[in-house]
PDB file of N, CA and C in Angstrom:
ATOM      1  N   UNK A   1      63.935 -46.091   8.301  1.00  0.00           N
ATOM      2  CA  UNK A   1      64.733 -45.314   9.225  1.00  0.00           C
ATOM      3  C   UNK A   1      64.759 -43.848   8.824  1.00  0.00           C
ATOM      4  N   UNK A   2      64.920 -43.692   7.712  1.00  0.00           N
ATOM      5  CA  UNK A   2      64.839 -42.106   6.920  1.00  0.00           C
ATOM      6  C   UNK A   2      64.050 -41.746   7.063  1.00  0.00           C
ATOM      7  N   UNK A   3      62.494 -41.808   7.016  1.00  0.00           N
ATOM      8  CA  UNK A   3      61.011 -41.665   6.924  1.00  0.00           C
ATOM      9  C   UNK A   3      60.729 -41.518   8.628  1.00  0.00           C
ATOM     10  N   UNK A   4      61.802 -41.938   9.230  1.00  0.00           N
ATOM     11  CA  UNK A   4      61.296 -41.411  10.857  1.00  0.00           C
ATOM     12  C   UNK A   4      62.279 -40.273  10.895  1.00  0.00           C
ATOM     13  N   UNK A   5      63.361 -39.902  10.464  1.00  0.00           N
ATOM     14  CA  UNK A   5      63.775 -38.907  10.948  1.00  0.00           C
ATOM     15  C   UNK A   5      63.475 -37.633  10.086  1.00  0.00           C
ATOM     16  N   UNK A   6      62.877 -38.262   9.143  1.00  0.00           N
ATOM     17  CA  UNK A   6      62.085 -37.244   7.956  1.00  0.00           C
ATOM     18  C   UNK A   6      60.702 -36.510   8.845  1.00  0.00           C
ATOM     19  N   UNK A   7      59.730 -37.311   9.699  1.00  0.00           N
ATOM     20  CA  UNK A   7      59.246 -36.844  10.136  1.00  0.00           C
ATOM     21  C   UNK A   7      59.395 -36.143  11.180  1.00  0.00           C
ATOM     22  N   UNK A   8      60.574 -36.292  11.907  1.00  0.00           N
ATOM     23  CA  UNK A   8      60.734 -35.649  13.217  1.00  0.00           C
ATOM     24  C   UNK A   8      61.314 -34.581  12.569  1.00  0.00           C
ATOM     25  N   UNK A   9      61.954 -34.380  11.686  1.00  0.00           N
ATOM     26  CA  UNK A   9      62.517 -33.045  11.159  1.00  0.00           C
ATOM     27  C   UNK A   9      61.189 -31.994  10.807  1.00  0.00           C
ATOM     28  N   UNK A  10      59.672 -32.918  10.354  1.00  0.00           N
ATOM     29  CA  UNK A  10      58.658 -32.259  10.029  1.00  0.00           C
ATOM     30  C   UNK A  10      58.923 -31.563  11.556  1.00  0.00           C
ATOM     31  N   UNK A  11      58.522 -32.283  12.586  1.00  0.00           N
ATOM     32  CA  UNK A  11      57.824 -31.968  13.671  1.00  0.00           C
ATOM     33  C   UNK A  11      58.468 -30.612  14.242  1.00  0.00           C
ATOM     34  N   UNK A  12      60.204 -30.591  14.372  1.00  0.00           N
ATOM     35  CA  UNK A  12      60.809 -29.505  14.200  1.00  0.00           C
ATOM     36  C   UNK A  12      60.613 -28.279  13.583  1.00  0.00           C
ATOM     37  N   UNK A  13      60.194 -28.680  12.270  1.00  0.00           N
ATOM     38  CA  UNK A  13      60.534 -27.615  11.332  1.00  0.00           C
ATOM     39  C   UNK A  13      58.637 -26.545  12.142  1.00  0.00           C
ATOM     40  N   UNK A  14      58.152 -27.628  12.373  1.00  0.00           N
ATOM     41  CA  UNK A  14      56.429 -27.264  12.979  1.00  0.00           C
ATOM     42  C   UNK A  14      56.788 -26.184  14.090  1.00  0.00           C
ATOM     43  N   UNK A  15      57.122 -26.843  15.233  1.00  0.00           N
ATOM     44  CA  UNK A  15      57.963 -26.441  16.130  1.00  0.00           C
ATOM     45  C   UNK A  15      58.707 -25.107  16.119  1.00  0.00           C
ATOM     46  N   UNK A  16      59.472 -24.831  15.159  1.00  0.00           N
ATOM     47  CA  UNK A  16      60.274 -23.524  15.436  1.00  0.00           C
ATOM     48  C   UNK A  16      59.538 -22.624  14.434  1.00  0.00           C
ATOM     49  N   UNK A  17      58.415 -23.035  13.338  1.00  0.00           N
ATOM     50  CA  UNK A  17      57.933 -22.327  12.480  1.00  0.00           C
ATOM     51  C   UNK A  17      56.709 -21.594  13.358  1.00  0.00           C
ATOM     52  N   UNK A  18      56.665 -22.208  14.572  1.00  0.00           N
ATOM     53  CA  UNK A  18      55.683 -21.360  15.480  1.00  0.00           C
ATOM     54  C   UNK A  18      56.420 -20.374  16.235  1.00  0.00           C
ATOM     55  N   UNK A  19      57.519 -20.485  16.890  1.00  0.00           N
ATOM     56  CA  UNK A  19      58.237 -19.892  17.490  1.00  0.00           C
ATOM     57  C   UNK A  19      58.811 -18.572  16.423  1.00  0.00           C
ATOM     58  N   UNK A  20      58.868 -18.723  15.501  1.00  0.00           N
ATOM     59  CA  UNK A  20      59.116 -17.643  14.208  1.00  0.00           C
ATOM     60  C   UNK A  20      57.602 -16.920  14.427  1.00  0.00           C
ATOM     61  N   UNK A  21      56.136 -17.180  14.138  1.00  0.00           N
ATOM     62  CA  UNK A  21      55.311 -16.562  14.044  1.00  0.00           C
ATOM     63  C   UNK A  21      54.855 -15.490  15.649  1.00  0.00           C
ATOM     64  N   UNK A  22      54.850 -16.524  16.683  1.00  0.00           N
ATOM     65  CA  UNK A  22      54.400 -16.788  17.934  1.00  0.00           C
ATOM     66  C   UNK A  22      55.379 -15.343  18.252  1.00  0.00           C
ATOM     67  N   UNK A  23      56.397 -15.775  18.519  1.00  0.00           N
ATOM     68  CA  UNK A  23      57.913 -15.098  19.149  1.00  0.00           C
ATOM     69  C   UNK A  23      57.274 -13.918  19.515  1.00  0.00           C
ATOM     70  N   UNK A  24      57.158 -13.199  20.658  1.00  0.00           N
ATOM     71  CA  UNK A  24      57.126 -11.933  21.150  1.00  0.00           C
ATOM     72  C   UNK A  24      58.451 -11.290  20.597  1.00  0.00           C
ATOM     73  N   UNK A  25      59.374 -11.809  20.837  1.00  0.00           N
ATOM     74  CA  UNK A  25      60.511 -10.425  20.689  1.00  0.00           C
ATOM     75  C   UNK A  25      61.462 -10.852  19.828  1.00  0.00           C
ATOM     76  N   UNK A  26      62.240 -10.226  19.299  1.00  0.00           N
ATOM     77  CA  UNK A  26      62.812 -10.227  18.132  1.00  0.00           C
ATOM     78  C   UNK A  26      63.982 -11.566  18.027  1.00  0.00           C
ATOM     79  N   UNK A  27      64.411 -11.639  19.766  1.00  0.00           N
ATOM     80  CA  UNK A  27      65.231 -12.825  19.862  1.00  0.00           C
ATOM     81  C   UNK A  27      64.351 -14.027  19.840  1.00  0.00           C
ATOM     82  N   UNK A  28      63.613 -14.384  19.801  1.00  0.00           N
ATOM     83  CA  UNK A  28      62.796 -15.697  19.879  1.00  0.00           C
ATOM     84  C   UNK A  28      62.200 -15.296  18.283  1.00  0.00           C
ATOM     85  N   UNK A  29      61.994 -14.483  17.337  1.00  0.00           N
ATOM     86  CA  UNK A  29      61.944 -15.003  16.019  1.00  0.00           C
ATOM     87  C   UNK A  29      63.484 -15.569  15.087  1.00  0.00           C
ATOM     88  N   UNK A  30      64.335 -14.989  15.822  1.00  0.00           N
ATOM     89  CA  UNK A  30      65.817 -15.310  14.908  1.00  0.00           C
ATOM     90  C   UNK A  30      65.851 -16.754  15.460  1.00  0.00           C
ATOM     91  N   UNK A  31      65.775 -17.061  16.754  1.00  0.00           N
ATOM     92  CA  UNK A  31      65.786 -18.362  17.392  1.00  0.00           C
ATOM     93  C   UNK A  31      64.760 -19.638  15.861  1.00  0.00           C
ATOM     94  N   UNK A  32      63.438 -18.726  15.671  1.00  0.00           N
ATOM     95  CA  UNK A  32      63.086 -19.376  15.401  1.00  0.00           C
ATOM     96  C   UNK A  32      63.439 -19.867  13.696  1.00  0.00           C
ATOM     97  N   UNK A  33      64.046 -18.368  13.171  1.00  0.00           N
ATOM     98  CA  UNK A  33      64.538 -18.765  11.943  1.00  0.00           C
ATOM     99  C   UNK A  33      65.899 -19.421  11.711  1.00  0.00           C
ATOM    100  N   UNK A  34      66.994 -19.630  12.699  1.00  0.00           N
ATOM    101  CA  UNK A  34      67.774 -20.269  12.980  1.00  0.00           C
ATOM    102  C   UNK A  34      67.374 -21.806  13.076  1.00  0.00           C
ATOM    103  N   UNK A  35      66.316 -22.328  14.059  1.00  0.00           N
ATOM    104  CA  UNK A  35      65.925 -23.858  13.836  1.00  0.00           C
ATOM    105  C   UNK A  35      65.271 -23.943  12.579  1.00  0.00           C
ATOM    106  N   UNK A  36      64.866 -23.473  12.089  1.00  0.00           N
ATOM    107  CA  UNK A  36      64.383 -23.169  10.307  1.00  0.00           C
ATOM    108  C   UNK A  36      65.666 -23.976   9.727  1.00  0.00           C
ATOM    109  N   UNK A  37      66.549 -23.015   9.381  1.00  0.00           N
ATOM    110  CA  UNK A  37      67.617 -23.641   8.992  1.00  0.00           C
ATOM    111  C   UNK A  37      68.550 -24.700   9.131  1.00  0.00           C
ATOM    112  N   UNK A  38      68.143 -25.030  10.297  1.00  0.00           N
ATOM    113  CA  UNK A  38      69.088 -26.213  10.813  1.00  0.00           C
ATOM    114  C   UNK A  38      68.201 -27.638   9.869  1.00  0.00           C
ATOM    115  N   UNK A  39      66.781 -26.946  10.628  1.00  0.00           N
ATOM    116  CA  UNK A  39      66.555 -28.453   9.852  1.00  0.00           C
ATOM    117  C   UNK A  39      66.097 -28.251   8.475  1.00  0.00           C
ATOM    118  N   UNK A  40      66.597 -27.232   7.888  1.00  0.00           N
ATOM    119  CA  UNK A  40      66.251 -27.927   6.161  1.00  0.00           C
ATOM    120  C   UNK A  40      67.882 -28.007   5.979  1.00  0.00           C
ATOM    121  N   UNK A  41      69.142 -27.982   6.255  1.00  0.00           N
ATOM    122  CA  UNK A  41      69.942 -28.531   6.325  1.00  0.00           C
ATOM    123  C   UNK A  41      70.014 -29.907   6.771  1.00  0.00           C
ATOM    124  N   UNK A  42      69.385 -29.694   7.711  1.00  0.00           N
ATOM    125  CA  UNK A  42      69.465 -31.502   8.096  1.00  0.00           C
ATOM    126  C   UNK A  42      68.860 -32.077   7.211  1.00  0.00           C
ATOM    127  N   UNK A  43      67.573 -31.789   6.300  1.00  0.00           N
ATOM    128  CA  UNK A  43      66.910 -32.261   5.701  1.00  0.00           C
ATOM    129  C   UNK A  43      67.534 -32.492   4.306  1.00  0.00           C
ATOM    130  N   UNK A  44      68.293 -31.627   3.933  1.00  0.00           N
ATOM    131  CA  UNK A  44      69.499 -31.695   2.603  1.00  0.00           C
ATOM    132  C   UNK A  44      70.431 -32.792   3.134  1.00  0.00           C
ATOM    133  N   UNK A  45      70.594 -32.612   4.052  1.00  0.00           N
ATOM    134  CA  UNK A  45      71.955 -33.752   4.188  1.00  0.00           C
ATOM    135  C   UNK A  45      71.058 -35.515   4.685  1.00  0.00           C
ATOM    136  N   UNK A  46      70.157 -35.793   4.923  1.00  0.00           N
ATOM    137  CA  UNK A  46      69.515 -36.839   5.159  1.00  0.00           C
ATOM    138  C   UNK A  46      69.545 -37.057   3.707  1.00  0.00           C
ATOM    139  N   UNK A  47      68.697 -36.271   3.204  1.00  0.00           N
ATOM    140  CA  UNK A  47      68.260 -36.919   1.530  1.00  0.00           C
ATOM    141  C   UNK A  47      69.272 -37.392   0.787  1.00  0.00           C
ATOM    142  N   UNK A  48      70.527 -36.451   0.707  1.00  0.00           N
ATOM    143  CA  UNK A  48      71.810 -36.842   0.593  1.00  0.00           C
ATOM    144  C   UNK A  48      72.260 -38.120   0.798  1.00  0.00           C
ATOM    145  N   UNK A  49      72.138 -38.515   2.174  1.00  0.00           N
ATOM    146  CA  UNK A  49      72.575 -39.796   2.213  1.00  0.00           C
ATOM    147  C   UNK A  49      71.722 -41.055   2.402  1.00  0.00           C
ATOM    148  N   UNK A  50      70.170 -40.535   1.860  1.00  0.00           N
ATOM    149  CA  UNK A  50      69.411 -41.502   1.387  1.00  0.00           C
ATOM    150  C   UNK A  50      69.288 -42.078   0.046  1.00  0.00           C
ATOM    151  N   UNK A  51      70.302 -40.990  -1.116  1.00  0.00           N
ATOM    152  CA  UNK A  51      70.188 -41.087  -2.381  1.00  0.00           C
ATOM    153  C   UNK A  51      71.370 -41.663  -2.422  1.00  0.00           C
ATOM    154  N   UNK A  52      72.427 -41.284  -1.754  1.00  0.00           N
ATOM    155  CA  UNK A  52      73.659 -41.175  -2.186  1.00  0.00           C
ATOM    156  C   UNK A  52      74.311 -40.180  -3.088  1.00  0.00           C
ATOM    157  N   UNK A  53      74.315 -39.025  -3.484  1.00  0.00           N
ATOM    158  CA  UNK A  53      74.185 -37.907  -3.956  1.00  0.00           C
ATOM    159  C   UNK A  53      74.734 -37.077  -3.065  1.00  0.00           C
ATOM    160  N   UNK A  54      75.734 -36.512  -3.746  1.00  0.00           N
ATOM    161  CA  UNK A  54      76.357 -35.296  -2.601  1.00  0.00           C
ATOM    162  C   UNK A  54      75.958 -33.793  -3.335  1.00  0.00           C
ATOM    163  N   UNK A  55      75.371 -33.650  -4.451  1.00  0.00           N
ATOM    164  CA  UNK A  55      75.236 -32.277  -5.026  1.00  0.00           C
ATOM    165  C   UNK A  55      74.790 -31.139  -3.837  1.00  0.00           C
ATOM    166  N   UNK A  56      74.025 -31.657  -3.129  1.00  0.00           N
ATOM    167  CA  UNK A  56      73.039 -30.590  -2.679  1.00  0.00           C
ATOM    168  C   UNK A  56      74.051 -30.097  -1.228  1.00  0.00           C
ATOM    169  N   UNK A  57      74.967 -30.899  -1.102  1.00  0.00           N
ATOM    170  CA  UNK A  57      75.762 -30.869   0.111  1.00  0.00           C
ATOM    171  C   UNK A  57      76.513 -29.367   0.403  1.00  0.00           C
ATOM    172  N   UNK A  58      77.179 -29.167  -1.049  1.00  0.00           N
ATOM    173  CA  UNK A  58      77.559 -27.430  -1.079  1.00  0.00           C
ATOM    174  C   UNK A  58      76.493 -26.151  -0.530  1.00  0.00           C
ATOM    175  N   UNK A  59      75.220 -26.799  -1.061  1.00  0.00           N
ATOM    176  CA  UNK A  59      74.213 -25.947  -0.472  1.00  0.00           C
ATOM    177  C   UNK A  59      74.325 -25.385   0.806  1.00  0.00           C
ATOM    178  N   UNK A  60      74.181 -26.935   1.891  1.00  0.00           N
ATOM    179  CA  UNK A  60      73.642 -26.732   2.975  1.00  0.00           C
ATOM    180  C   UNK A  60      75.131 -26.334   4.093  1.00  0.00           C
ATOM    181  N   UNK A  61      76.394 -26.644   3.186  1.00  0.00           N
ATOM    182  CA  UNK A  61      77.646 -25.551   3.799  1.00  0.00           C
ATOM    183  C   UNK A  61      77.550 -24.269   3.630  1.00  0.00           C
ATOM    184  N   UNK A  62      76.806 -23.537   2.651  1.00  0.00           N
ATOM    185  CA  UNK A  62      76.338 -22.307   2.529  1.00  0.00           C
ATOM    186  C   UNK A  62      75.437 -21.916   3.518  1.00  0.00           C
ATOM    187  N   UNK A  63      74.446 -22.229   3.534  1.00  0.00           N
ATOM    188  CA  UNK A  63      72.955 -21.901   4.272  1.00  0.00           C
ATOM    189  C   UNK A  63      73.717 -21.845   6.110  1.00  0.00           C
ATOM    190  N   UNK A  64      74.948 -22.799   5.958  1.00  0.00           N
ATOM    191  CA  UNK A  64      74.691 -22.998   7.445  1.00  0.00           C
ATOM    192  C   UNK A  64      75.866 -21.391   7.970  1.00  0.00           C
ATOM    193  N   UNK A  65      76.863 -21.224   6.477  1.00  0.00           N
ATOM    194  CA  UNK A  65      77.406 -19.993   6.759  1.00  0.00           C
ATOM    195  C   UNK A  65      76.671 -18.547   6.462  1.00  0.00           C
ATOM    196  N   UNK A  66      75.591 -18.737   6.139  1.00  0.00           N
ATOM    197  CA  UNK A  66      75.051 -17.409   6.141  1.00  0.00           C
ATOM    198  C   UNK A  66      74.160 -17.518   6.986  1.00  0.00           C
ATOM    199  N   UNK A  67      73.848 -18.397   7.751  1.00  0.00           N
ATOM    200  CA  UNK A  67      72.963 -18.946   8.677  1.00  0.00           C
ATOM    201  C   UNK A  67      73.697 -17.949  10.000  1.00  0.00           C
ATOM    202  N   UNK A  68      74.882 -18.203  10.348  1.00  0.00           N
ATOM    203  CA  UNK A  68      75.624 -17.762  11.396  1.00  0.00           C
ATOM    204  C   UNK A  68      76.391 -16.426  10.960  1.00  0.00           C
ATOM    205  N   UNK A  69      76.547 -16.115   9.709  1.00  0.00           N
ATOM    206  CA  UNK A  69      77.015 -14.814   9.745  1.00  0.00           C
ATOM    207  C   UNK A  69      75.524 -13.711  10.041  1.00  0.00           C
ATOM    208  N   UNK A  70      74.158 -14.100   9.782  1.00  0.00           N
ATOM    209  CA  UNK A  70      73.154 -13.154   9.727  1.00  0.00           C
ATOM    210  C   UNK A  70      72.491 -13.174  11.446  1.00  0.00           C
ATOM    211  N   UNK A  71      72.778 -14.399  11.863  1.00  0.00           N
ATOM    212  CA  UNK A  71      72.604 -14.466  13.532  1.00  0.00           C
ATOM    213  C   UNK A  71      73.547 -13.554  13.987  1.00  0.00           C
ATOM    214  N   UNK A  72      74.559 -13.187  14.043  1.00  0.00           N
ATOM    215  CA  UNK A  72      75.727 -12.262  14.277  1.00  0.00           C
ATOM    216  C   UNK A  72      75.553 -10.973  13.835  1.00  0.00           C
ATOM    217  N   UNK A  73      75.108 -10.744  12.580  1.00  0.00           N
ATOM    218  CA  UNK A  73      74.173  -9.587  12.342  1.00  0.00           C
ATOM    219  C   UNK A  73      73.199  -8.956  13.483  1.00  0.00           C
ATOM    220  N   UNK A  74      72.543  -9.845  13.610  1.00  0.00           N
ATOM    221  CA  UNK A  74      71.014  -9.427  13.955  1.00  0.00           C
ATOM    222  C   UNK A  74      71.324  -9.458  15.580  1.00  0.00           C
ATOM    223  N   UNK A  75      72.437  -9.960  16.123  1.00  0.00           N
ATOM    224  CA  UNK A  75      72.728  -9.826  17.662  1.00  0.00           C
ATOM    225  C   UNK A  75      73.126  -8.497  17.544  1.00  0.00           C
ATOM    226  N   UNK A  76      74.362  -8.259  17.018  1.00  0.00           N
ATOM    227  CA  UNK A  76      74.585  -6.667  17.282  1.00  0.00           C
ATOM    228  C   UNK A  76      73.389  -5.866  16.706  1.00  0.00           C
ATOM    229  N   UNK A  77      72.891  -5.876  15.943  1.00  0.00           N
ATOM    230  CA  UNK A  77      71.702  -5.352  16.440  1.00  0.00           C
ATOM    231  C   UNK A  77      70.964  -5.007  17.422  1.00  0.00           C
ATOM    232  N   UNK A  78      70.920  -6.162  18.006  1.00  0.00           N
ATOM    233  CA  UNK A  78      69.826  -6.250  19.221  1.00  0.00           C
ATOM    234  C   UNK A  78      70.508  -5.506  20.288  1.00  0.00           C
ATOM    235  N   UNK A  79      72.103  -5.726  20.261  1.00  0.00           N
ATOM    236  CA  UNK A  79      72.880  -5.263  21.043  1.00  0.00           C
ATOM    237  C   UNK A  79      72.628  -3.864  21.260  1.00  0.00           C
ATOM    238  N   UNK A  80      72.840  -3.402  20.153  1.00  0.00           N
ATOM    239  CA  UNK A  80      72.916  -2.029  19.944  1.00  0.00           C
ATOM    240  C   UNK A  80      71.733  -1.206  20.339  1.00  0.00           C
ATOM    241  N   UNK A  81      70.849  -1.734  20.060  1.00  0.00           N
ATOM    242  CA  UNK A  81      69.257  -1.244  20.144  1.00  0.00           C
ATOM    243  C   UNK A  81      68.821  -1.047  21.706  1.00  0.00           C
ATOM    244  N   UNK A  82      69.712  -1.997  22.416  1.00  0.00           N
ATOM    245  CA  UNK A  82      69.368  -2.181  23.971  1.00  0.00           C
ATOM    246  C   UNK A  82      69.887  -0.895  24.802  1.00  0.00           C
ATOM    247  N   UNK A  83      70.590   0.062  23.707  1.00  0.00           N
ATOM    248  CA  UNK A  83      71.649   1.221  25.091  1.00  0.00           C
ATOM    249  C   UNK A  83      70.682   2.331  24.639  1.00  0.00           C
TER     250      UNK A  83
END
């Protein structure tokens, strides 16, 4: 069961790691480094509860708050850049 959602997280991580390269404009690379993060969070917290092991769990409460404070960044940015 782990080993399928291990791979669909590959397929994701495939997925938005194109949308990071690909991305014409600056909002479709944050898009894409945003699904970046989601799924190696998801991927910390699967392993997590494939081991049973919570160490890595603090991690991926981090990643997911600097995850959304640097998206918030990079909007006003964009914001700003647009006037």
């Amino acid at each position: 069961m782990t080993a399928a959602a291990f791979v669909l997280l590959a397929l994701a991580a495939l997925g938005f790691g194109y949308r990071l390269v690909a991305g014409p404009t600056l909002t479709d690379r944050v898009l894409g480094v945003d699904g970046l993060l989601i799924v190696g969070m998801s991927a910390i917290t699967l392993r997590a509860m494939q081991t049973g092991e919570g160490a890595f769990l603090p991690v991926a409460v981090v990643a997911a708050l600097v995850g959304f404070v640097s998206t918030g960044v990079v909007a006003r940015f964009i914001e700003g850049a647009g006037q």
